[in-house]
C-alpha atoms as a PDB file:
ATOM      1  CA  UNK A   1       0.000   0.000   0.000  1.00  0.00           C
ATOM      2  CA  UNK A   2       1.357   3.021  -0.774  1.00  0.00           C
ATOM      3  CA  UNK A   3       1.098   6.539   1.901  1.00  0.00           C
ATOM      4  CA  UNK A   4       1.453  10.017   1.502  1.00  0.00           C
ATOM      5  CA  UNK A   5       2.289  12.655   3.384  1.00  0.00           C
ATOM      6  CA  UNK A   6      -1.038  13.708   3.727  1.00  0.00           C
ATOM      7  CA  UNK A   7      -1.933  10.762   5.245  1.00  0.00           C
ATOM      8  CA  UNK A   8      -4.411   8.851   2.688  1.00  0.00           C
ATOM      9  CA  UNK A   9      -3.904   5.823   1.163  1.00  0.00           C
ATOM     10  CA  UNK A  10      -4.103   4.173  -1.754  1.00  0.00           C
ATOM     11  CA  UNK A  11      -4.143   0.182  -2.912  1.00  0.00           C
ATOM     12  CA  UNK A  12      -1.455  -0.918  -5.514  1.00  0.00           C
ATOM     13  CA  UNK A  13      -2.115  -3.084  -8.582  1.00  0.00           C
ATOM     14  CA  UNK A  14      -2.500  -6.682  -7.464  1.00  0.00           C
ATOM     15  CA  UNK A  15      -0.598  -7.547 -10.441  1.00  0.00           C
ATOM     16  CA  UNK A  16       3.321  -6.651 -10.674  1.00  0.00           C
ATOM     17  CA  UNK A  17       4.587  -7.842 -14.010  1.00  0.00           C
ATOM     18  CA  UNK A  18       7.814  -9.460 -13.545  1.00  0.00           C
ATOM     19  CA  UNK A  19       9.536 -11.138 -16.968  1.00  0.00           C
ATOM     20  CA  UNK A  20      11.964 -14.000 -14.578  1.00  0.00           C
ATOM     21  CA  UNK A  21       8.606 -14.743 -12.819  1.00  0.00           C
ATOM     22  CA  UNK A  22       6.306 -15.497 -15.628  1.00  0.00           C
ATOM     23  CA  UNK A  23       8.960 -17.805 -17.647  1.00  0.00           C
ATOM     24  CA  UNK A  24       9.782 -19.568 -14.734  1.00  0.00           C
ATOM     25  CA  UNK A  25       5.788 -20.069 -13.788  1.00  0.00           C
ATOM     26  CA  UNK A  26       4.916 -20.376 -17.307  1.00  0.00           C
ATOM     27  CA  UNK A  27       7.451 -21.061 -19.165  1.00  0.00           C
ATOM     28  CA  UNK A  28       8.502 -23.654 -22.176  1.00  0.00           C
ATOM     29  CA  UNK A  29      11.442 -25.670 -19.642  1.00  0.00           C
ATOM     30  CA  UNK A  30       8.659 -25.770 -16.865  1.00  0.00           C
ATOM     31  CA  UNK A  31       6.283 -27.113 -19.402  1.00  0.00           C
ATOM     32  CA  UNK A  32       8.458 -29.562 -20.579  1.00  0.00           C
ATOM     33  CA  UNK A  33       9.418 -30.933 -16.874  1.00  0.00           C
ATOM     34  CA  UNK A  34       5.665 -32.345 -16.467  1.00  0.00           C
ATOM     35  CA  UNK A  35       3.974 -35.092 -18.296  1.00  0.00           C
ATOM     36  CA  UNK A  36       0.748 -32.555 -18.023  1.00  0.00           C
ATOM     37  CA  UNK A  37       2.899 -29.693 -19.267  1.00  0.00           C
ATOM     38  CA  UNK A  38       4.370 -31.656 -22.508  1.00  0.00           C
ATOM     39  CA  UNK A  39       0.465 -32.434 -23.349  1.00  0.00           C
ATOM     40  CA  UNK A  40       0.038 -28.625 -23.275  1.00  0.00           C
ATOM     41  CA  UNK A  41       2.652 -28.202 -25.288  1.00  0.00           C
ATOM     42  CA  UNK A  42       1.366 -31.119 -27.923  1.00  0.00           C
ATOM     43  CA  UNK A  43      -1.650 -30.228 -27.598  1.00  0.00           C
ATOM     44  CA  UNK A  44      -0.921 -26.730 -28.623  1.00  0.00           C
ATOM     45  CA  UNK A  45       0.950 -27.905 -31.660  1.00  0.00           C
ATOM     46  CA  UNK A  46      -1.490 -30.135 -33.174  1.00  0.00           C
ATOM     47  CA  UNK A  47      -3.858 -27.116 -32.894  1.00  0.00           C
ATOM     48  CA  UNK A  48      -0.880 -24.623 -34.806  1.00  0.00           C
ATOM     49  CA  UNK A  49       0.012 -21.869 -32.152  1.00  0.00           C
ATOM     50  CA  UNK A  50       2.805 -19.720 -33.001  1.00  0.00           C
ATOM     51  CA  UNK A  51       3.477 -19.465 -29.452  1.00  0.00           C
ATOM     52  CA  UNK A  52       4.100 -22.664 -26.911  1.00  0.00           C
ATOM     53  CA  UNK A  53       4.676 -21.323 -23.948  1.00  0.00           C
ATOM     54  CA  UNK A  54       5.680 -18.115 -22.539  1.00  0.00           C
END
């Protein structure tokens, strides 16, 4: 939460984008770890993404 000076208050995003978070979360090498992750992966070949993972 951020303060200032006057005293009032205000909430922050909930979401902080972070680039080392997301591929690590997300990411193709986390994907591939998992037999659940490599049928993402499949399955989003067979259907022609451009983009696997993060």
């Amino acid at each position: 939460m951020l303060v200032f000076a006057s005293g009032d208050q205000i909430m922050k995003r909930t979401y902080q984008a972070s680039k080392v978070r997301r591929a690590r979360t997300h990411g193709f090498l986390v994907r591939m770890k998992t037999r659940g992750g490599r049928a993402v992966i499949n399955a989003r070949r067979a259907k022609g993404r451009k983009r696997l993972a993060v």
